[in-house]
C-alpha atoms as a PDB file:
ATOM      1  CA  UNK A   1    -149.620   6.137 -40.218  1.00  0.00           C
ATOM      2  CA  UNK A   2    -152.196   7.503 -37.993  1.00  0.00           C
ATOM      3  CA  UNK A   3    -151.583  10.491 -35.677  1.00  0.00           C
ATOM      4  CA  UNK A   4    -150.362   9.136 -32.341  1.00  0.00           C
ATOM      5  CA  UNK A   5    -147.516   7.135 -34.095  1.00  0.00           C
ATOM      6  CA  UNK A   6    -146.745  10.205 -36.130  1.00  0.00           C
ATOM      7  CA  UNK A   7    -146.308  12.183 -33.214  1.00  0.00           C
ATOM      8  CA  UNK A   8    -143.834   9.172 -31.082  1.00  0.00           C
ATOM      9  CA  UNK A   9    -142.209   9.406 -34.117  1.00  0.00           C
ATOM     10  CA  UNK A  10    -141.553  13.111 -34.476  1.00  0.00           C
ATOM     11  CA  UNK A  11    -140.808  13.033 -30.318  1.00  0.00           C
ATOM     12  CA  UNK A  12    -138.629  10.151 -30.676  1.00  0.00           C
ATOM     13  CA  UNK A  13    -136.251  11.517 -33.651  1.00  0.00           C
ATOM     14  CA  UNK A  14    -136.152  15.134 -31.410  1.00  0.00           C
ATOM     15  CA  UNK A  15    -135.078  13.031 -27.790  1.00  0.00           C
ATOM     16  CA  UNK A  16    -132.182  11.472 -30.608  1.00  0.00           C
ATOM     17  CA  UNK A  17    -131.050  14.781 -32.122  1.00  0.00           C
ATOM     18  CA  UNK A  18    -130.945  16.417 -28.425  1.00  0.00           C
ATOM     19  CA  UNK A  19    -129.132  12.547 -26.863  1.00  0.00           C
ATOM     20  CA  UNK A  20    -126.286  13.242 -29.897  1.00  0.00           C
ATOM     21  CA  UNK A  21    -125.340  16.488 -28.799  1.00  0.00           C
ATOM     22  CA  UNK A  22    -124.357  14.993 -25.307  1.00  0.00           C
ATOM     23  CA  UNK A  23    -122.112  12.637 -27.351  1.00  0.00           C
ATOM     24  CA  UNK A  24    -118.472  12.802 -26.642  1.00  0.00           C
ATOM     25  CA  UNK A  25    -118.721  12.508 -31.064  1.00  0.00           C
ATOM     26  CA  UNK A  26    -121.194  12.022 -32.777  1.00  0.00           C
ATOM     27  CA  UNK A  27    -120.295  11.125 -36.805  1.00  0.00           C
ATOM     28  CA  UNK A  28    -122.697  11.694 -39.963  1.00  0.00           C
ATOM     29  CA  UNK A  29    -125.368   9.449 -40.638  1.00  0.00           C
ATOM     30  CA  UNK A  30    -125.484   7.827 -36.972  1.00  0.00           C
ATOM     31  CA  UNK A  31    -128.487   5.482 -36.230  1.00  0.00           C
ATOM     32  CA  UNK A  32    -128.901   4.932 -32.064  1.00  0.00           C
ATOM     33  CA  UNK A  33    -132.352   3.190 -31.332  1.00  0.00           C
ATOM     34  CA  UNK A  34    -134.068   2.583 -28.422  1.00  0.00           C
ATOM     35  CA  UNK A  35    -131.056   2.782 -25.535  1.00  0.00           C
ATOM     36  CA  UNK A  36    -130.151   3.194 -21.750  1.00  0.00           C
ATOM     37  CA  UNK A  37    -126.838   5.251 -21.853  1.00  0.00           C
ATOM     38  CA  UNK A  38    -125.486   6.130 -18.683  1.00  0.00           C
ATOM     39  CA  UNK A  39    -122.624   8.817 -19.667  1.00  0.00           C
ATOM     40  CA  UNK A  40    -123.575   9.673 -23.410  1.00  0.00           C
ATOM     41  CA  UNK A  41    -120.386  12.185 -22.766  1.00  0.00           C
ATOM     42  CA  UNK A  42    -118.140   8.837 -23.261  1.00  0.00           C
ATOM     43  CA  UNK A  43    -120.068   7.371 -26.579  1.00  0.00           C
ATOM     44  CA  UNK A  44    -117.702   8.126 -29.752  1.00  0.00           C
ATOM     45  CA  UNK A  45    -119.836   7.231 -32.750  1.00  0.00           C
ATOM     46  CA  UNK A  46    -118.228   8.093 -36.598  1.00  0.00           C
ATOM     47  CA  UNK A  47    -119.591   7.966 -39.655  1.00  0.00           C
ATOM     48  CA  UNK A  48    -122.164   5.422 -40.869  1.00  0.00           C
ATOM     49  CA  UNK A  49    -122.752   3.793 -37.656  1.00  0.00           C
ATOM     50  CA  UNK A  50    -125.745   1.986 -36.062  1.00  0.00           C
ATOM     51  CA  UNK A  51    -127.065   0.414 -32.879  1.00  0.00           C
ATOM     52  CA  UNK A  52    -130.395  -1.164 -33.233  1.00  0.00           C
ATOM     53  CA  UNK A  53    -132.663  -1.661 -30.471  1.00  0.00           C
ATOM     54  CA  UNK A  54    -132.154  -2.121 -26.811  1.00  0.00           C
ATOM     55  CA  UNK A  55    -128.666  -0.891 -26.956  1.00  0.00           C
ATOM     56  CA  UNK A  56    -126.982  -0.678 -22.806  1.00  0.00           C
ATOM     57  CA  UNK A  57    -123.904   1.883 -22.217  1.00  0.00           C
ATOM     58  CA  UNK A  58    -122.981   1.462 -18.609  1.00  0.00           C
ATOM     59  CA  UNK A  59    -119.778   3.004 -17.942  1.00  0.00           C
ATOM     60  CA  UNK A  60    -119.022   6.171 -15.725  1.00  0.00           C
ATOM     61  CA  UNK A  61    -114.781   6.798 -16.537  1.00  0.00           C
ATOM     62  CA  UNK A  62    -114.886   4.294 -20.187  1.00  0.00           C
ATOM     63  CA  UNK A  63    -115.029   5.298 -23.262  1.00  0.00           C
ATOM     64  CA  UNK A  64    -116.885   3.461 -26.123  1.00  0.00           C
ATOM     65  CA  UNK A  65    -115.580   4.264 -29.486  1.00  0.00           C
ATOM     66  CA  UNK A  66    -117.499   2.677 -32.466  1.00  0.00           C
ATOM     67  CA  UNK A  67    -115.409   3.958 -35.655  1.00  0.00           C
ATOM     68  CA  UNK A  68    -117.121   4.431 -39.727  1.00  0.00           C
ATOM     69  CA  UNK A  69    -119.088   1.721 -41.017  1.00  0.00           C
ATOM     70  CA  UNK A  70    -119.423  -0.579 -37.724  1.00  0.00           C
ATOM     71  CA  UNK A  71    -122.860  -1.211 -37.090  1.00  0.00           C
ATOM     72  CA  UNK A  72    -124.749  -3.456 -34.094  1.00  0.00           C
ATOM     73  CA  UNK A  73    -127.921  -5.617 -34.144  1.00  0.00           C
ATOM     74  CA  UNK A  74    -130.280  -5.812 -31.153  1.00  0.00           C
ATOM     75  CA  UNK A  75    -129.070  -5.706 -27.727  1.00  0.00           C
ATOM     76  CA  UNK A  76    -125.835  -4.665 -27.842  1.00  0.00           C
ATOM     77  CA  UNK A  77    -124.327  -4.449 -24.284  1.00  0.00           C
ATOM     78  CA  UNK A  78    -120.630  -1.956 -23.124  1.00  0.00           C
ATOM     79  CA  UNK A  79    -118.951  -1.586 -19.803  1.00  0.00           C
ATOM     80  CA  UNK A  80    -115.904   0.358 -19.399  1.00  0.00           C
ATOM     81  CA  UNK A  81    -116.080   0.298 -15.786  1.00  0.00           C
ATOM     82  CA  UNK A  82    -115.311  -2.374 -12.687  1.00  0.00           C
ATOM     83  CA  UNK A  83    -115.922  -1.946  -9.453  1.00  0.00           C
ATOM     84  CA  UNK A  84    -113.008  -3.094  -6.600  1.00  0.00           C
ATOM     85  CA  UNK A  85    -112.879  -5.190  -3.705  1.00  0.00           C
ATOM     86  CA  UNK A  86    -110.935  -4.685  -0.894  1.00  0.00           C
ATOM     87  CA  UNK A  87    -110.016  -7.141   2.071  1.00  0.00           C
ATOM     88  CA  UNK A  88    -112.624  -6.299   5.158  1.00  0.00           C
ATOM     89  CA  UNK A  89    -114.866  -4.144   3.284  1.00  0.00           C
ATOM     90  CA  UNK A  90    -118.239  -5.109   1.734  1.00  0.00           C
ATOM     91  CA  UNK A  91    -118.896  -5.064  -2.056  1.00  0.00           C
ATOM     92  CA  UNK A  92    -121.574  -1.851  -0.864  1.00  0.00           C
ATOM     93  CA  UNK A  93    -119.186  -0.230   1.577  1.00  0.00           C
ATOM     94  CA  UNK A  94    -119.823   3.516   0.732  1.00  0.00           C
ATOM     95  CA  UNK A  95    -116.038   4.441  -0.317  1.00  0.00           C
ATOM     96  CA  UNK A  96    -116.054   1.570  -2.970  1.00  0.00           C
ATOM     97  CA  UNK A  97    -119.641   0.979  -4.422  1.00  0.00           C
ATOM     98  CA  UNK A  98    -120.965   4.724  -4.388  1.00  0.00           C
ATOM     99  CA  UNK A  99    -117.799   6.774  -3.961  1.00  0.00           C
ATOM    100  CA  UNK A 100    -116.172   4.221  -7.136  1.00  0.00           C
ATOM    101  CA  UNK A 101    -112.675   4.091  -5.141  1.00  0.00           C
ATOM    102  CA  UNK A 102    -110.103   1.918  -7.202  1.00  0.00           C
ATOM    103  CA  UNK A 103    -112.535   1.186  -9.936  1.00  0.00           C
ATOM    104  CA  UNK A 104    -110.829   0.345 -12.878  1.00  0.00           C
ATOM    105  CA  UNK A 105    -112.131   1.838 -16.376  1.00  0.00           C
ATOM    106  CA  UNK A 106    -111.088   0.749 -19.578  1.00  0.00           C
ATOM    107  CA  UNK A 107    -111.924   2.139 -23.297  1.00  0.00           C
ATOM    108  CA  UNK A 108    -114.123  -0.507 -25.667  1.00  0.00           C
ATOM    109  CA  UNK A 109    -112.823   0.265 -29.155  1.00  0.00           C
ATOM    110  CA  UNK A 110    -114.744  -0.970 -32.388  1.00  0.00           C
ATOM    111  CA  UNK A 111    -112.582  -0.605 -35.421  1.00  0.00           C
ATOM    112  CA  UNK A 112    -114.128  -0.039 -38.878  1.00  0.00           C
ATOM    113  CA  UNK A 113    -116.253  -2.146 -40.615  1.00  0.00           C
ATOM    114  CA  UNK A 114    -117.373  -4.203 -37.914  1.00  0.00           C
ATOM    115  CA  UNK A 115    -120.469  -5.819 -38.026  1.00  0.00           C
ATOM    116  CA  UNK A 116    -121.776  -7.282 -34.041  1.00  0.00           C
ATOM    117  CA  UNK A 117    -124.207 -10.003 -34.044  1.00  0.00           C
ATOM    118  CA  UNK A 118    -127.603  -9.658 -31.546  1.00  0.00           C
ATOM    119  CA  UNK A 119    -127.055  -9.842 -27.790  1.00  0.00           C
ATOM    120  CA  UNK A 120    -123.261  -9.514 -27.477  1.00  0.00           C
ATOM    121  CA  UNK A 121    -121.576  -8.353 -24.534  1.00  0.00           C
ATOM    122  CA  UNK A 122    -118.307  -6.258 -24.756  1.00  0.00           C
ATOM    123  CA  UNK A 123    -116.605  -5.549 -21.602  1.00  0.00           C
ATOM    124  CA  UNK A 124    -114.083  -3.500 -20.264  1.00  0.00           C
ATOM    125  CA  UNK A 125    -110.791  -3.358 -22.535  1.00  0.00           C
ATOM    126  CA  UNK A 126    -112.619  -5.052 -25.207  1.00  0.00           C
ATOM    127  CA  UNK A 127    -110.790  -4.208 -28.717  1.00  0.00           C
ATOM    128  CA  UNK A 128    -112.427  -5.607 -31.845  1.00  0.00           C
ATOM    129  CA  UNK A 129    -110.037  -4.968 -35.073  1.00  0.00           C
ATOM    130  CA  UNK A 130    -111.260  -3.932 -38.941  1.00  0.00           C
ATOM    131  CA  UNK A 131    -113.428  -5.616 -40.640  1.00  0.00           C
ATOM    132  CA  UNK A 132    -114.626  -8.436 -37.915  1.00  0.00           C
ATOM    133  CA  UNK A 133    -118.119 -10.581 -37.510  1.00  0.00           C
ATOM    134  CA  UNK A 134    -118.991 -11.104 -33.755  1.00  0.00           C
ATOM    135  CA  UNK A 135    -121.618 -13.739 -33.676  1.00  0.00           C
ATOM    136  CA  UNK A 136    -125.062 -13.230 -31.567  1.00  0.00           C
ATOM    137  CA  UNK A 137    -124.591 -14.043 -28.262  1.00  0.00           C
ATOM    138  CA  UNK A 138    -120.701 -13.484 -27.926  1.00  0.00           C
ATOM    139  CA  UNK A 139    -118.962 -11.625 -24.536  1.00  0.00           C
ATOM    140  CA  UNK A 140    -115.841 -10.237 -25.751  1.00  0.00           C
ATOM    141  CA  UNK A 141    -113.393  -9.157 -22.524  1.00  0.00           C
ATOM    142  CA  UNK A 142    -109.968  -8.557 -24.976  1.00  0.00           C
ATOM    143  CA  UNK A 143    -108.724  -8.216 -28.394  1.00  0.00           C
ATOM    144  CA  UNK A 144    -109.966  -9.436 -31.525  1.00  0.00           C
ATOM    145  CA  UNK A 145    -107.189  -9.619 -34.460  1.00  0.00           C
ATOM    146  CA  UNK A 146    -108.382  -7.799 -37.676  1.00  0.00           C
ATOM    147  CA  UNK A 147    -111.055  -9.519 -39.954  1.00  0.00           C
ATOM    148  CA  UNK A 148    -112.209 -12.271 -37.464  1.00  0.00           C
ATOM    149  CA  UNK A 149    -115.149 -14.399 -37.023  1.00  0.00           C
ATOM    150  CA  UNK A 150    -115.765 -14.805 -32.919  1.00  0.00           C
ATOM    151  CA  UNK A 151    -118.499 -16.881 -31.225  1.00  0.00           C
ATOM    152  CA  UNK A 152    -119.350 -17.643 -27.660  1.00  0.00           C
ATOM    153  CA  UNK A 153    -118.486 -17.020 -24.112  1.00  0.00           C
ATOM    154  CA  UNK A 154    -115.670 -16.443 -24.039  1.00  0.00           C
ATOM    155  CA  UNK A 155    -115.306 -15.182 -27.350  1.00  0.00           C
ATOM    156  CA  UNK A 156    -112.827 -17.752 -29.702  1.00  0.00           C
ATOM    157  CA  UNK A 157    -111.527 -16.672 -33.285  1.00  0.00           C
ATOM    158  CA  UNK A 158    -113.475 -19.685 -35.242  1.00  0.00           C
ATOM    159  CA  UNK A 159    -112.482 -18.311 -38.725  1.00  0.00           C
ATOM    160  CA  UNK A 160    -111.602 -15.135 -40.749  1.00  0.00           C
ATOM    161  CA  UNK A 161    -113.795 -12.880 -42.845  1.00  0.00           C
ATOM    162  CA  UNK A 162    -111.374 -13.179 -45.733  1.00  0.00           C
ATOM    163  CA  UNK A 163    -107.809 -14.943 -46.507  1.00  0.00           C
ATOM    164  CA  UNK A 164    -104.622 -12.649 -46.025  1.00  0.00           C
ATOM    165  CA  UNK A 165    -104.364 -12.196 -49.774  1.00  0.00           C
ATOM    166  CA  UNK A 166    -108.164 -11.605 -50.016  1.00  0.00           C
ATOM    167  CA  UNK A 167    -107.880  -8.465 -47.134  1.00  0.00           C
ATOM    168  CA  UNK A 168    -104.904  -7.085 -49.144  1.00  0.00           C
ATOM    169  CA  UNK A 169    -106.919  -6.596 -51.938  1.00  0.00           C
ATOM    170  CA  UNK A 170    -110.137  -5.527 -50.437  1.00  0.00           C
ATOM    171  CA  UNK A 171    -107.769  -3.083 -48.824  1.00  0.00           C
ATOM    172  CA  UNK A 172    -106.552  -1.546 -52.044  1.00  0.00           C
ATOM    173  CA  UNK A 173    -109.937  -0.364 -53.185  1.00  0.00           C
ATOM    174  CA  UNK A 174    -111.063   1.273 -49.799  1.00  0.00           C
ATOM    175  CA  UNK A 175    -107.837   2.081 -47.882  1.00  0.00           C
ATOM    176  CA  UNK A 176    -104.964   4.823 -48.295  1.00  0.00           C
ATOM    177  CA  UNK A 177    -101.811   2.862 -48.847  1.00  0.00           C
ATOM    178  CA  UNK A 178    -100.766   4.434 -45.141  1.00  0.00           C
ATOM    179  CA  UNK A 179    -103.851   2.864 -43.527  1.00  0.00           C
ATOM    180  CA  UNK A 180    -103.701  -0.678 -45.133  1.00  0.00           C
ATOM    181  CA  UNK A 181    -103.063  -3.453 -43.175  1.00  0.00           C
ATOM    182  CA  UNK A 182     -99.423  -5.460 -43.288  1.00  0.00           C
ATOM    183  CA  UNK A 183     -99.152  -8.800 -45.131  1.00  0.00           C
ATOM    184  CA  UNK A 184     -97.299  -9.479 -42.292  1.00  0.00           C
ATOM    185  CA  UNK A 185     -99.650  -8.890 -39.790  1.00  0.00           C
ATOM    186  CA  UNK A 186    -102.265 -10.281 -41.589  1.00  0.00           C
ATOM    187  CA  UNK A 187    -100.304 -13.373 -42.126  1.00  0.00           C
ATOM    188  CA  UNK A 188     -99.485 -14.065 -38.546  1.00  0.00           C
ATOM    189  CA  UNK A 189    -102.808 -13.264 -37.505  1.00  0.00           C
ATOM    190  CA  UNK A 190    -104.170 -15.772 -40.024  1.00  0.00           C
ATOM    191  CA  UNK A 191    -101.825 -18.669 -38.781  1.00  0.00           C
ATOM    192  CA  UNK A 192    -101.944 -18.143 -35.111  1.00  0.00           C
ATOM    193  CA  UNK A 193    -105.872 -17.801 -34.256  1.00  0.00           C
ATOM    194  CA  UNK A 194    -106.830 -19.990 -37.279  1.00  0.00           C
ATOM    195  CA  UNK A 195    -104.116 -22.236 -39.644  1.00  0.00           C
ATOM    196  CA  UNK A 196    -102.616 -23.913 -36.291  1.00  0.00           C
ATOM    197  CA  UNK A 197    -106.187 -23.954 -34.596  1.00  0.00           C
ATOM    198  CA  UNK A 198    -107.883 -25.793 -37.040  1.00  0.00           C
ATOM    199  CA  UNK A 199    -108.665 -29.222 -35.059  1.00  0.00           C
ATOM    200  CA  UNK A 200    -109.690 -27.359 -31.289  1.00  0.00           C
ATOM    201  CA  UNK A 201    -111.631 -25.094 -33.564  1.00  0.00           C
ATOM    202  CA  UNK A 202    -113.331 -28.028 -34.972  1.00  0.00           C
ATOM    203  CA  UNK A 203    -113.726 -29.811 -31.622  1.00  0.00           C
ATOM    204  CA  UNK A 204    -115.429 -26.506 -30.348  1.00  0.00           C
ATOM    205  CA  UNK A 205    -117.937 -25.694 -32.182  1.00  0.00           C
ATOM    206  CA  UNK A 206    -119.202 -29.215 -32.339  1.00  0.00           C
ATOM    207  CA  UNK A 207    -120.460 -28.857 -28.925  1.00  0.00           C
END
């Protein structure tokens, strides 16, 4: 490594340490790569996280929480924030656009273990549960049950990382009985987004 790239690299690990004290948290072992972060006060990274490259945070009330384990290819995109219309004003009247009256900010949550595919989108009120894949390319606007495999825009379930009985058992060897995950849940979940999807599932990703 000649000189010049030792010295980006020295500058770019020092603009990291200083952009991860501005965090609103900021977890062990957190990897953040080349980003444009607009509030780094509302970024909640834990443990054993990672963005990769060309990471975009635009949010100005949001939070984005990304909780231990979850990690992010290239490109990941967050908003938290929308802006309102109102009747007889302009999308750039000055109360709306700059002074942000009635915009509407909603938390993005990642839950643990998550794993987000290159190029995916997550917008306001976006909730992705344990243990999900989000395919490259996906925009996510709402919930994603536990364990799912989402593709597209919108984002559909299209499978599940592992079977109910398969998650109950992964879940013994890394969870506290407390923070497992319900047969129940896991059950319904399983039925409703895949088991009695099967055939527009089918039809949909043959396009």
């Amino acid at each position: 490594m000649g000189v010049i790239s030792k010295i980006r690299t020295l500058y770019t690990a020092y603009q990291m340490r200083k952009l991860k004290q501005k965090f609103g948290f900021c977890g062990k072992n957190v990897e953040v790569r080349s980003y444009n972060i607009c509030k780094p006060g509302n970024l909640f990274l834990y443990d054993n996280t990672n963005i990769f490259s060309g990471f975009t945070f635009v949010s100005e009330d949001g939070h984005f929480i990304m909780k231990s384990g979850s990690g992010s290819a290239q490109g990941l995109t967050v908003v938290t924030d929308n802006h309102a219309r109102e009747t007889g004003k302009l999308l750039k009247d000055p109360e709306l656009f700059y002074g942000r009256k009635g915009t509407v900010a909603r938390d993005v949550i990642v839950e643990e273990d998550v794993w987000i595919g290159a190029n995916v989108t997550l917008l306001p009120g976006a909730k992705i549960g344990r243990g999900c894949n989000i395919g490259a390319g996906s925009v996510i606007r709402s919930s994603v049950p536990p364990y799912a495999i989402v593709l597209g825009n919108p984002a559909k379930v299209v499978g599940f990382v592992f079977t109910p009985e398969e998650v109950l058992e992964h879940e013994k060897k890394l969870y506290k009985e407390e923070d497992r995950l319900s047969k129940e849940l896991l059950e319904k979940n399983y039925n409703k987004f895949f088991v009695n999807r099967m055939k527009e599932i089918k039809d949909w990703t043959k396009l």
